[in-house]
C-alpha atoms as a PDB file:
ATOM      1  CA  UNK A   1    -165.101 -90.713 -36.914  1.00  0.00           C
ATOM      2  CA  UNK A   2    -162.069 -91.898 -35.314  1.00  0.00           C
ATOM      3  CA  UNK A   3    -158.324 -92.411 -36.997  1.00  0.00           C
ATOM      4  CA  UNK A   4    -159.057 -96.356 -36.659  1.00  0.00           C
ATOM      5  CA  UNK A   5    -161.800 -95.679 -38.997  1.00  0.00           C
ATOM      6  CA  UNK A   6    -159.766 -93.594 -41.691  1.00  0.00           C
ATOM      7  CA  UNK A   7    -157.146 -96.069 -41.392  1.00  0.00           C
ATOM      8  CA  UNK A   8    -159.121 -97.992 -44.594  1.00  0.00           C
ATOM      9  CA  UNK A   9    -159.563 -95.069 -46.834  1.00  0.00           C
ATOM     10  CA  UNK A  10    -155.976 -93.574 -46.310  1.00  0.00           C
ATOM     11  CA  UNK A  11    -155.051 -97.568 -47.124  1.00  0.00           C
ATOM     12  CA  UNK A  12    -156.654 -97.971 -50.034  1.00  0.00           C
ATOM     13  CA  UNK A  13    -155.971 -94.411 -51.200  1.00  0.00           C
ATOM     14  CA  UNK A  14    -152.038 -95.779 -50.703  1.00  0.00           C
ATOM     15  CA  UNK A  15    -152.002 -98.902 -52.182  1.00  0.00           C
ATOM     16  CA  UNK A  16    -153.793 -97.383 -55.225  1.00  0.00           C
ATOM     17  CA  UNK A  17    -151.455 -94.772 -55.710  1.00  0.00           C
ATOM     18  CA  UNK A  18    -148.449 -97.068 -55.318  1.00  0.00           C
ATOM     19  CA  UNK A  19    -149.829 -99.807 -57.855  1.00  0.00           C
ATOM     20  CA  UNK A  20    -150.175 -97.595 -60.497  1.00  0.00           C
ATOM     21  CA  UNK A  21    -147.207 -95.662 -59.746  1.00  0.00           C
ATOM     22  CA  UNK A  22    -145.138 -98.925 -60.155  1.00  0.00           C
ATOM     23  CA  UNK A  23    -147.272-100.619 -63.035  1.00  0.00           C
ATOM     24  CA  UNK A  24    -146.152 -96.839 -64.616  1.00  0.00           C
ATOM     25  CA  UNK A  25    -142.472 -97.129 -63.540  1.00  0.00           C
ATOM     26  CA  UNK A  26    -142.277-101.507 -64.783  1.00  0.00           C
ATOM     27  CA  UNK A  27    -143.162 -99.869 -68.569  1.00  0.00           C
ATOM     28  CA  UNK A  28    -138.958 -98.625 -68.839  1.00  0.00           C
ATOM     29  CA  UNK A  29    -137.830-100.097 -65.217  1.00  0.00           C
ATOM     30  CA  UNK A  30    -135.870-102.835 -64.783  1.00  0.00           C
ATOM     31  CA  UNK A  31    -133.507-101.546 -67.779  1.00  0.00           C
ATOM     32  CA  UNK A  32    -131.963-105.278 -68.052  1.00  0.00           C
ATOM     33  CA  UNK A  33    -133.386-108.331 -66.944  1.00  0.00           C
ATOM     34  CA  UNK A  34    -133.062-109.858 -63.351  1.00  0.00           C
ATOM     35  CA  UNK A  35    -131.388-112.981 -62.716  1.00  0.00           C
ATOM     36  CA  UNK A  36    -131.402-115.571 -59.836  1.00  0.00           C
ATOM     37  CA  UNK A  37    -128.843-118.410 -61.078  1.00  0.00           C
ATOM     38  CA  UNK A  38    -130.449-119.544 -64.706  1.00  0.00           C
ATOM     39  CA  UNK A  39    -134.565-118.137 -63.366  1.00  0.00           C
ATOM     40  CA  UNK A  40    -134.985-114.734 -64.357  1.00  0.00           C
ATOM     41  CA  UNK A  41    -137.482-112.619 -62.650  1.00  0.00           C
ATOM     42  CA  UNK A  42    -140.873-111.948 -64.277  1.00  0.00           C
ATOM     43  CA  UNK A  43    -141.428-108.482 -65.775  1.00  0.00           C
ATOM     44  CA  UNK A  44    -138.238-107.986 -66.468  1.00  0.00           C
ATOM     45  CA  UNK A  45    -136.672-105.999 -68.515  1.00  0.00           C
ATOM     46  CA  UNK A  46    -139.364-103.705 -68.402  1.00  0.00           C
ATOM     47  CA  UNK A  47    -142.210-103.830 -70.966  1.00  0.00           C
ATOM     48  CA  UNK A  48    -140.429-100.753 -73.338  1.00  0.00           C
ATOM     49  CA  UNK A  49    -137.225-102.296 -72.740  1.00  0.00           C
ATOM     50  CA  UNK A  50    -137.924-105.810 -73.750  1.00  0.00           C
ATOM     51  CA  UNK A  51    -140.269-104.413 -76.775  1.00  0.00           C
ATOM     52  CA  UNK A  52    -138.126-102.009 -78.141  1.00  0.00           C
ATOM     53  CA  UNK A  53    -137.955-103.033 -81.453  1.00  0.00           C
ATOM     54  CA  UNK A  54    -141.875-103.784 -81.647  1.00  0.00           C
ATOM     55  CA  UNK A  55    -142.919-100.418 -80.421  1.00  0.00           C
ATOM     56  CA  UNK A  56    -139.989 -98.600 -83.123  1.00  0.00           C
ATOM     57  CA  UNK A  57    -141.576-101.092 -85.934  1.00  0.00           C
ATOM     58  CA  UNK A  58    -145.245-100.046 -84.998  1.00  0.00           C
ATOM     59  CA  UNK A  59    -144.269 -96.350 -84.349  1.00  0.00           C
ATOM     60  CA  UNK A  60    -142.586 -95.902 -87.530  1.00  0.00           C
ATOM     61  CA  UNK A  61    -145.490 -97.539 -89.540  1.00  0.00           C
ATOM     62  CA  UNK A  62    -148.130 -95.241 -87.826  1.00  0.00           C
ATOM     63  CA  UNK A  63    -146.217 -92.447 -88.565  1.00  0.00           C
ATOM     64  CA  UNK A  64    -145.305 -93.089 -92.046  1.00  0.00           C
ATOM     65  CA  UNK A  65    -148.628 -94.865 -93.231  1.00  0.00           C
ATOM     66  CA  UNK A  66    -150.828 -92.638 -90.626  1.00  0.00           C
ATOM     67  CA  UNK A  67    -149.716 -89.230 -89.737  1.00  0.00           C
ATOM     68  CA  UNK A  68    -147.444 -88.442 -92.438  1.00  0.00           C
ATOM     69  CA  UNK A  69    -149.254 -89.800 -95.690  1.00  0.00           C
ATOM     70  CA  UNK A  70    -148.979 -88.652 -99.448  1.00  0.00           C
ATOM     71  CA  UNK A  71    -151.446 -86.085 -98.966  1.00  0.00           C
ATOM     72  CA  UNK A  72    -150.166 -84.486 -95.619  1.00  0.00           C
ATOM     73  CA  UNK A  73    -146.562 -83.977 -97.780  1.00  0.00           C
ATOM     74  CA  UNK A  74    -148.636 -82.505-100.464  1.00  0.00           C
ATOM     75  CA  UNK A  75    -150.397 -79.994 -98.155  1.00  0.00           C
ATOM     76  CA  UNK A  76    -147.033 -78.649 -96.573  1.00  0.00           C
ATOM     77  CA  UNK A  77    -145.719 -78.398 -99.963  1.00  0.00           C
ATOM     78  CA  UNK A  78    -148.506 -76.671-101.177  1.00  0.00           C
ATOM     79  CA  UNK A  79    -148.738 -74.104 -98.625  1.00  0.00           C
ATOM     80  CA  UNK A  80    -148.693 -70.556 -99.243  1.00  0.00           C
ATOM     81  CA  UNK A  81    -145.575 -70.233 -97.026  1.00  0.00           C
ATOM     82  CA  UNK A  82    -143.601 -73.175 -98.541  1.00  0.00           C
ATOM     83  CA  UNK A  83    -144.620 -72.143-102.217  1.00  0.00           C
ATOM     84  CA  UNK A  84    -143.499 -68.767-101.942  1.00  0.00           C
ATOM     85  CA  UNK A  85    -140.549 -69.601-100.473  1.00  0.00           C
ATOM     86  CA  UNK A  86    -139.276 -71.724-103.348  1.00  0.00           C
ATOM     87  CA  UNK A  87    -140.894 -69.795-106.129  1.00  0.00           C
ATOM     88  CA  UNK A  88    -138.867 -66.567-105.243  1.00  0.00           C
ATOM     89  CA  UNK A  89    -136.159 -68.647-104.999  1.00  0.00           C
ATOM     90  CA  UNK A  90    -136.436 -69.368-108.133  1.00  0.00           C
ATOM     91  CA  UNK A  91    -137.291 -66.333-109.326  1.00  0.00           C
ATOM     92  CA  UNK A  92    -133.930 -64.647-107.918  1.00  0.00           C
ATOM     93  CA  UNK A  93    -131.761 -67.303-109.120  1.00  0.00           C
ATOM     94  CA  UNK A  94    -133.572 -66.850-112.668  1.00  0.00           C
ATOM     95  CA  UNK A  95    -132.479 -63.059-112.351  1.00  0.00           C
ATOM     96  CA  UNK A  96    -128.773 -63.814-113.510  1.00  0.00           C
ATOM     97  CA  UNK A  97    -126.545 -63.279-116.464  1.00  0.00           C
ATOM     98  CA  UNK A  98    -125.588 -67.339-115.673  1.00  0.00           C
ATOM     99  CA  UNK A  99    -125.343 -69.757-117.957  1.00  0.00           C
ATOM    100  CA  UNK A 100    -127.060 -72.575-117.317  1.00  0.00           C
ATOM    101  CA  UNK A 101    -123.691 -74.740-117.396  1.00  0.00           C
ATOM    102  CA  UNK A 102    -122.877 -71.875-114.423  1.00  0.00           C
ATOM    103  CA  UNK A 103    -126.285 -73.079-112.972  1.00  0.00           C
ATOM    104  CA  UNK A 104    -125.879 -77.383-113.431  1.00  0.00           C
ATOM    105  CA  UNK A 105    -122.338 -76.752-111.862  1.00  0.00           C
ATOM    106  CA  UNK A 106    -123.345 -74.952-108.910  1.00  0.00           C
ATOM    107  CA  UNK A 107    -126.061 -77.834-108.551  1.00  0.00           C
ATOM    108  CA  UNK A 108    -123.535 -80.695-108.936  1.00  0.00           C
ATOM    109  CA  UNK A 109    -120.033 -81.324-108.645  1.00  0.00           C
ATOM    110  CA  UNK A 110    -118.154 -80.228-111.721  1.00  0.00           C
ATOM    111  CA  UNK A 111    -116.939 -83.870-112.081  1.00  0.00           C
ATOM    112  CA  UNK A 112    -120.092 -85.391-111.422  1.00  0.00           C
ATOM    113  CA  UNK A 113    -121.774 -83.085-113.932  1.00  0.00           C
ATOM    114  CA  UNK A 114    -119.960 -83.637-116.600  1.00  0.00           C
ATOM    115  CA  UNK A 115    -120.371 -87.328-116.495  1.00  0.00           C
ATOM    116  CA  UNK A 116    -124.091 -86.525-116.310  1.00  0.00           C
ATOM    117  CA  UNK A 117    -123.875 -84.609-119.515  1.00  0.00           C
ATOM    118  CA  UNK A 118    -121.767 -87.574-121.640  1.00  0.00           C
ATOM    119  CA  UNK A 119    -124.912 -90.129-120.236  1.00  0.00           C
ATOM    120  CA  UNK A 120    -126.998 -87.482-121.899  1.00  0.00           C
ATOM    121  CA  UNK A 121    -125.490 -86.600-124.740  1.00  0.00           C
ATOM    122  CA  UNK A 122    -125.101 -90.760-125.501  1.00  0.00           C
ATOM    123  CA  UNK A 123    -128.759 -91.559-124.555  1.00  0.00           C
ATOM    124  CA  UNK A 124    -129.971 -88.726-126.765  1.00  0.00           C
ATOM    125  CA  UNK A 125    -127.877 -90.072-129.213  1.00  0.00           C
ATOM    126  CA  UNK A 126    -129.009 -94.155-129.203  1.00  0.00           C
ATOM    127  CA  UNK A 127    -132.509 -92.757-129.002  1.00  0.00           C
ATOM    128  CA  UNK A 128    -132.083 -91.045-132.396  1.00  0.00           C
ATOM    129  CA  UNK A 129    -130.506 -94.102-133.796  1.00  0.00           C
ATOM    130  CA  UNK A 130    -133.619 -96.520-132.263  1.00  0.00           C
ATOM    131  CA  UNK A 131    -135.612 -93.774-133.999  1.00  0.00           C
ATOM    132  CA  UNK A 132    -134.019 -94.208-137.078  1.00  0.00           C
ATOM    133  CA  UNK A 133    -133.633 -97.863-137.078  1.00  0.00           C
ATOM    134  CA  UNK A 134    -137.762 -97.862-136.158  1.00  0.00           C
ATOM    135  CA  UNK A 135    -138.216 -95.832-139.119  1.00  0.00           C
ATOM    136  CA  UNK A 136    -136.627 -97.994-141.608  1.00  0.00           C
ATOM    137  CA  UNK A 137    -134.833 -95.750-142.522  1.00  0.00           C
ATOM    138  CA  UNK A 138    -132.736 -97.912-145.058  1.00  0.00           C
ATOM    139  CA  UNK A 139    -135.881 -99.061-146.970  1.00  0.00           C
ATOM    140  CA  UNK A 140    -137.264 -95.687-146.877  1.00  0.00           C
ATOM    141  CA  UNK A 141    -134.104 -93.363-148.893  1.00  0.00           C
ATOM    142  CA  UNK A 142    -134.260 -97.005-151.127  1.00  0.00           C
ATOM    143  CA  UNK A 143    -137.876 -96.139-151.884  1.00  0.00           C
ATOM    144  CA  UNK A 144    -137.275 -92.485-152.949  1.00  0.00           C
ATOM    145  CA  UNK A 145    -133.675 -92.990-154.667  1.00  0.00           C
ATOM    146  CA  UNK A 146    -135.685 -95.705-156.557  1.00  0.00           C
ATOM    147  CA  UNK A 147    -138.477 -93.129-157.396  1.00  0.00           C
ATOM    148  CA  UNK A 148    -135.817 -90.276-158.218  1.00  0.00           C
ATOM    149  CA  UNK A 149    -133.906 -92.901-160.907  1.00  0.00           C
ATOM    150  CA  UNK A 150    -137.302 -93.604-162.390  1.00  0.00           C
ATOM    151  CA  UNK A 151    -137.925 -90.362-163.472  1.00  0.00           C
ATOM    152  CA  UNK A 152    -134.561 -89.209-164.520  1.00  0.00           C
ATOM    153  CA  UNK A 153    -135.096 -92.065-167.066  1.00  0.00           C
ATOM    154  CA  UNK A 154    -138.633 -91.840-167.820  1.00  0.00           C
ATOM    155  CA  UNK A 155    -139.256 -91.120-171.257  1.00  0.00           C
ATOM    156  CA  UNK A 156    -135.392 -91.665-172.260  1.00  0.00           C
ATOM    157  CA  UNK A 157    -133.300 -94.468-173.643  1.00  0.00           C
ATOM    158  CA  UNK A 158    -131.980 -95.414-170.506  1.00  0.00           C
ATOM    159  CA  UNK A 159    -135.377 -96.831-169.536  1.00  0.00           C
ATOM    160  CA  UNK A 160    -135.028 -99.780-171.732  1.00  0.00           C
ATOM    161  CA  UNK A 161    -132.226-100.456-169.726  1.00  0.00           C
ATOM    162  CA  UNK A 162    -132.751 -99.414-166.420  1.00  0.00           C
ATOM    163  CA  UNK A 163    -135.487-101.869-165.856  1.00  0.00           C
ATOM    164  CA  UNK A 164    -137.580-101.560-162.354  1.00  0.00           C
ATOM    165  CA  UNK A 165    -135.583-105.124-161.538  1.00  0.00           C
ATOM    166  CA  UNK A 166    -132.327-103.618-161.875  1.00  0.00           C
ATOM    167  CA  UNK A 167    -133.042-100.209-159.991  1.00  0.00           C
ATOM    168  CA  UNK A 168    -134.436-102.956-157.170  1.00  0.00           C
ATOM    169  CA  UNK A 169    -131.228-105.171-157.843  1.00  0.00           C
ATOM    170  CA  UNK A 170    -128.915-102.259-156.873  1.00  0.00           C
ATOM    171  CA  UNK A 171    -131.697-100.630-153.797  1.00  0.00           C
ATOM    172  CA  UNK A 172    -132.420-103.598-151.854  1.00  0.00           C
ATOM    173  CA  UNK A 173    -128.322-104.480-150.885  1.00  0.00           C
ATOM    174  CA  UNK A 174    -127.840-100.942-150.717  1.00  0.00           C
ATOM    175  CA  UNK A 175    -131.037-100.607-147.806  1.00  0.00           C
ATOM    176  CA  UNK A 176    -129.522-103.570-145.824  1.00  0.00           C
ATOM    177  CA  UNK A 177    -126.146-101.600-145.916  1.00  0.00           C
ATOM    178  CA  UNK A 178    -127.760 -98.856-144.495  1.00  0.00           C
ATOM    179  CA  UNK A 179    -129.619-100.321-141.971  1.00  0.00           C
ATOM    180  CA  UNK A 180    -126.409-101.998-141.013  1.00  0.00           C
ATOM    181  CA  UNK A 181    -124.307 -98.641-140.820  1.00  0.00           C
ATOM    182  CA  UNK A 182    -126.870 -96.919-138.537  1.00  0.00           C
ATOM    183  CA  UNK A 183    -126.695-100.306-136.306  1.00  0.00           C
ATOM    184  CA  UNK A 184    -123.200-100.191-136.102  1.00  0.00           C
ATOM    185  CA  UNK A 185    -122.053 -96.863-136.605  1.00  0.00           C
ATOM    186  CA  UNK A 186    -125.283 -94.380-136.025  1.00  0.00           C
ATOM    187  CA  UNK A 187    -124.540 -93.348-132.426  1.00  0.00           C
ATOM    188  CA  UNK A 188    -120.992 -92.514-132.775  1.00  0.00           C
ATOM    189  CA  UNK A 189    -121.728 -90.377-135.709  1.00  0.00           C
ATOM    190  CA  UNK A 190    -124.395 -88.624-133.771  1.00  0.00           C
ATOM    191  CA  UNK A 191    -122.667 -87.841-130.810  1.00  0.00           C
ATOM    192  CA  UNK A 192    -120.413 -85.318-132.390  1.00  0.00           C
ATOM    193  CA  UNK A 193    -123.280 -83.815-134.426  1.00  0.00           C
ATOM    194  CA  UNK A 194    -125.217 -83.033-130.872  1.00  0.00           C
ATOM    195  CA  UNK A 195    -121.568 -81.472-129.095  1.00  0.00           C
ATOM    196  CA  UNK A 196    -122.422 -78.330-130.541  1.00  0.00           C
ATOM    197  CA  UNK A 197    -125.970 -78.279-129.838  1.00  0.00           C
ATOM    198  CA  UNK A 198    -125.156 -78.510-126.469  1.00  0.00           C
ATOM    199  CA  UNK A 199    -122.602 -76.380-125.534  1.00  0.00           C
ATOM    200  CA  UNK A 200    -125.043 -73.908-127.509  1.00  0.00           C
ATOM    201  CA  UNK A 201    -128.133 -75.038-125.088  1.00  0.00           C
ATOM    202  CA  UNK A 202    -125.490 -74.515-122.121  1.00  0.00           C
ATOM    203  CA  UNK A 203    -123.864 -71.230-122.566  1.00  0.00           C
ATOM    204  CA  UNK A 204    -127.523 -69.546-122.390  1.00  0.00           C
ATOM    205  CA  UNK A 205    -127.979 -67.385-119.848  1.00  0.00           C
ATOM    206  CA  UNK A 206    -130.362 -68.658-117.649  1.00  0.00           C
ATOM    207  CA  UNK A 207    -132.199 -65.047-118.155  1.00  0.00           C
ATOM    208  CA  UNK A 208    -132.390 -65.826-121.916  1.00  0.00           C
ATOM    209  CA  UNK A 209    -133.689 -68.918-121.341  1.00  0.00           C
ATOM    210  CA  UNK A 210    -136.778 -68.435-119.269  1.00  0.00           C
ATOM    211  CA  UNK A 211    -137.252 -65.095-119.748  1.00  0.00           C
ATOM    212  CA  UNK A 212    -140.734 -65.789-121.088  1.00  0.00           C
ATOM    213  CA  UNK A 213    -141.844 -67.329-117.743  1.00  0.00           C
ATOM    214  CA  UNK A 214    -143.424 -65.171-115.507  1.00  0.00           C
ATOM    215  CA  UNK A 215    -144.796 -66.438-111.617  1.00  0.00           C
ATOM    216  CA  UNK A 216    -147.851 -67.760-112.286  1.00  0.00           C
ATOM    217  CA  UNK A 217    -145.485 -70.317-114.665  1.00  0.00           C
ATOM    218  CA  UNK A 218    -143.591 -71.079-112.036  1.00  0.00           C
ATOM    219  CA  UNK A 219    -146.079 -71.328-109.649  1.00  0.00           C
ATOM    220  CA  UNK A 220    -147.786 -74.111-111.926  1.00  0.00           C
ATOM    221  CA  UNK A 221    -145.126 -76.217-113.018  1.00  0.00           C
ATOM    222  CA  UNK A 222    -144.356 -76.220-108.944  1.00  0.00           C
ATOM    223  CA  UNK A 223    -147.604 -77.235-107.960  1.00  0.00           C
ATOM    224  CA  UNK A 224    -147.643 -79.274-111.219  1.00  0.00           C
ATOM    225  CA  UNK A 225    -144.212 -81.229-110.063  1.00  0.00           C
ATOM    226  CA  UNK A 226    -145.287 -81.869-106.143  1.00  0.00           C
ATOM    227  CA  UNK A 227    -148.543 -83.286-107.597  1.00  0.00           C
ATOM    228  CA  UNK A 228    -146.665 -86.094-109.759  1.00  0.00           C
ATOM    229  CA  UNK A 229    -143.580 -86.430-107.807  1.00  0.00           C
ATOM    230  CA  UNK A 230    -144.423 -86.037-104.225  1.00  0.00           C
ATOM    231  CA  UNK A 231    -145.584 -89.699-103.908  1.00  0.00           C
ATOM    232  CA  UNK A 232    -142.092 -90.462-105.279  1.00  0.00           C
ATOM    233  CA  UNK A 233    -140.514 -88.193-102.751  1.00  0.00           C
ATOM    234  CA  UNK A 234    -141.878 -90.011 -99.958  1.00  0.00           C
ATOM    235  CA  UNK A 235    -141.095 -93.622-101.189  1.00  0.00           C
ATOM    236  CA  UNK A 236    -137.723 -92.589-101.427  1.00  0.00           C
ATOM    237  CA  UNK A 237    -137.763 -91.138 -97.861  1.00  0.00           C
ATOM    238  CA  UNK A 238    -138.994 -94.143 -96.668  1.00  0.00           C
ATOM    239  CA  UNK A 239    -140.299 -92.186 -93.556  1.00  0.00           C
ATOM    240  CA  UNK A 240    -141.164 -95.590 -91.140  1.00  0.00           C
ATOM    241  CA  UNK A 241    -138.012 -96.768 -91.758  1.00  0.00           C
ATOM    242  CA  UNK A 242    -135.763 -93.753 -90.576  1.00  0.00           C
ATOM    243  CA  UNK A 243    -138.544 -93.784 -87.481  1.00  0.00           C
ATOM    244  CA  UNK A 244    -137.943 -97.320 -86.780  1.00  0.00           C
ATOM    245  CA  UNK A 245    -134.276 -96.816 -87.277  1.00  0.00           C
ATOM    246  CA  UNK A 246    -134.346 -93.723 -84.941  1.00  0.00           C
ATOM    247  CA  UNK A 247    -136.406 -94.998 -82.015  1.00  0.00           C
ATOM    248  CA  UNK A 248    -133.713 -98.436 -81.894  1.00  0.00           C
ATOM    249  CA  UNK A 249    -131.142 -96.088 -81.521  1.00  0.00           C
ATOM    250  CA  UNK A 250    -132.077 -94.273 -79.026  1.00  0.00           C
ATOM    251  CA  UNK A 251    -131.302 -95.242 -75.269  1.00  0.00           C
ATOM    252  CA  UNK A 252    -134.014 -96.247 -73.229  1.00  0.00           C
ATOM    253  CA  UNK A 253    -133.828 -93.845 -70.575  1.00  0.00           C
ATOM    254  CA  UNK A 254    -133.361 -91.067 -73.476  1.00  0.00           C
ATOM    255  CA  UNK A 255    -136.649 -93.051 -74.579  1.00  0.00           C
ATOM    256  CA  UNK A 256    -138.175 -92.655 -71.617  1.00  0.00           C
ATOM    257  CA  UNK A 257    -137.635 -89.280 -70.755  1.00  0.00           C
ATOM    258  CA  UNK A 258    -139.251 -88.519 -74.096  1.00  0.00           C
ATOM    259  CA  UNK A 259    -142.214 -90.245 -73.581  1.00  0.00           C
ATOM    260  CA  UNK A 260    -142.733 -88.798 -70.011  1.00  0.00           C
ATOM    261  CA  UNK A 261    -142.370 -85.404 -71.115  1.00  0.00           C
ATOM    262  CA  UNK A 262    -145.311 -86.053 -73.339  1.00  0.00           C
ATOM    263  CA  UNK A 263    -147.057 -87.817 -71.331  1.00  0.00           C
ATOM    264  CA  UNK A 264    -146.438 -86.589 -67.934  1.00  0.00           C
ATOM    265  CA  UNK A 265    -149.671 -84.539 -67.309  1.00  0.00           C
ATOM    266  CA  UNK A 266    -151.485 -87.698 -68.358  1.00  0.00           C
ATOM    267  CA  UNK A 267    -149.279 -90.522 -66.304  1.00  0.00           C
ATOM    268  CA  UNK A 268    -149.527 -88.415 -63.511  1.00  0.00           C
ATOM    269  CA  UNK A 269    -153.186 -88.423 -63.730  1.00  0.00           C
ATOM    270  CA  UNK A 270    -153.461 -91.665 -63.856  1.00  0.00           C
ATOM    271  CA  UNK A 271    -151.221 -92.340 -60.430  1.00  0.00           C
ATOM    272  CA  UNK A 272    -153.534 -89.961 -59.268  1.00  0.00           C
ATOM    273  CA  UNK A 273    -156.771 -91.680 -60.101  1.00  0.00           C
ATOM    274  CA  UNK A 274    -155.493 -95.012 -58.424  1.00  0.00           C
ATOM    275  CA  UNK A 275    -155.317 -92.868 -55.304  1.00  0.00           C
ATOM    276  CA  UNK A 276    -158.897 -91.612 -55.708  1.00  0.00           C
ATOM    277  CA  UNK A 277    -160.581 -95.316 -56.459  1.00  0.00           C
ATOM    278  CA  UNK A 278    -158.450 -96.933 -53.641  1.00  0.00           C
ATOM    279  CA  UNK A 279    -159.671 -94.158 -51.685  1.00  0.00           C
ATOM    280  CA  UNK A 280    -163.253 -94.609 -52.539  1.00  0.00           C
ATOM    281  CA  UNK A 281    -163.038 -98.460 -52.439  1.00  0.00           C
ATOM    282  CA  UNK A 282    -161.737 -97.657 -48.996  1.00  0.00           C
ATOM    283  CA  UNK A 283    -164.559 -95.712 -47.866  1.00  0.00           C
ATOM    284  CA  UNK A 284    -167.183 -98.309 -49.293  1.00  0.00           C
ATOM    285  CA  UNK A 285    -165.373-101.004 -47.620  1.00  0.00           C
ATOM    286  CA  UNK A 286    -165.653 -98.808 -44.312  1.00  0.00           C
ATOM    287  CA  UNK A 287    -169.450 -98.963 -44.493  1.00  0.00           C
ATOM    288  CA  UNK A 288    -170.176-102.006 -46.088  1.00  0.00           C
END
């Protein structure tokens, strides 16, 4: 066999090698498109290039609906290495003389806390009043201050005067009052009521508090609180979006030289392989 007869094998072995090498290179290459007066060259930008916001969209949906779903968060939370690592955090901090105003300080900003505890202390306080309001609660001291003047005056004088209409005459105006008072009034008057109860609950020591807990507690209320919550956790991370966001930020040679260095071993394998079928179609051509 003579070089005039290699001469289509080492061909074909070229020309496959170089196509794929440059179909490989036109996925980031040219960076910008190519212009000749108002024609611009086909293929470019390259594919990545021109698609950028396509392949960030896509990427950051398959990551966030497909390899990072509810129940992959769940299983990292839940793993023995994770779990213990927060539980005897917890446990430590729960091994203080703190109070757990020390404790909801050190978690927020003083100022910031503080308005947290007046929204508390007023939505504690408007739920009591819908609570009483809900109740009735007019109607219902109406109903027993009527049943408490009945019986003072049962079997007395006074009964032939204070007739059931006039015990209803005087309870009835005297229920709408009420009902109005709580309406207008029943949070402010509440408020000041809870102040103590609060700065009681917050000067606990945190020791004092949940002394009765032991780990195993802990441990369930954790597992407990990733199992309702972590669904939550993720919406709020919105984990395609920060992809999406991240990959249209990114350069395209920095996004290129982090796809080849995945996907080296296999791109170069595939240069390779249009060497080996150019070759072989080469060699067929040779005795055909």
């Amino acid at each position: 066999m003579n070089i005039t007869n290699l001469s289509g094998p080492i061909v074909g072995a070229i020309i496959g090698y170089g196509t794929n090498w440059l179909a490989i290179k036109m996925l980031f290459r040219p960076l910008k498109p190519i212009k000749i007066g108002n024609f611009t060259l086909p293929f470019t930008p390259g594919i990545i290039p021109k698609r950028k916001d396509k392949l960030a969209k896509a990427m950051g949906n398959s990551v966030g609906n497909h390899l990072f779903t509810t129940e992959d968060m769940a299983q990292m939370l839940l793993s023995e290495e994770v779990e213990n690592t927060i539980v005897n955090g917890i446990l430590v901090h729960l091994d203080t003389e703190n109070t757990v105003k020390d404790l909801l300080e050190e978690l927020f900003h003083k100022q910031k806390y503080y308005e947290m505890r007046e929204n508390v202390k007023e939505l504690i306080s408007e739920k009591i009043q819908n609570g009483l309001l809900q109740m009735q609660i007019g109607e219902m001291i109406a109903q027993t201050g009527g049943q408490v003047i009945r019986e003072k005056v049962k079997g007395s004088m006074l009964r032939m005067f204070v007739t059931d209409g006039l015990i209803d005459s005087i309870l009835e105006p005297m229920s709408i009052e009420i009902e109005n008072y709580v309406k207008e009034h029943g949070k402010e008057k509440i408020m000041p009521i809870l102040e103590p109860e609060i700065n009681s609950f917050e000067n606990t020591s945190i020791k004092d508090l949940l002394e009765s807990l032991d780990e195993i507690v802990i441990r369930d209320i954790y597992r407990r609180f990733v199992s309702l919550y972590v669904k939550d956790l993720l919406d709020k991370l919105d984990i395609s979006r920060v992809v999406e966001e991240k990959i249209n930020n990114m350069e395209v040679k920095e996004l290129e030289k982090l796809l080849l260095s995945i996907m080296k071993k296999e791109l170069g394998a595939i240069v390779n392989l249009g060497a080996l079928i150019g070759l072989i179609l080469g060699s067929l051509n040779m005795w055909l």
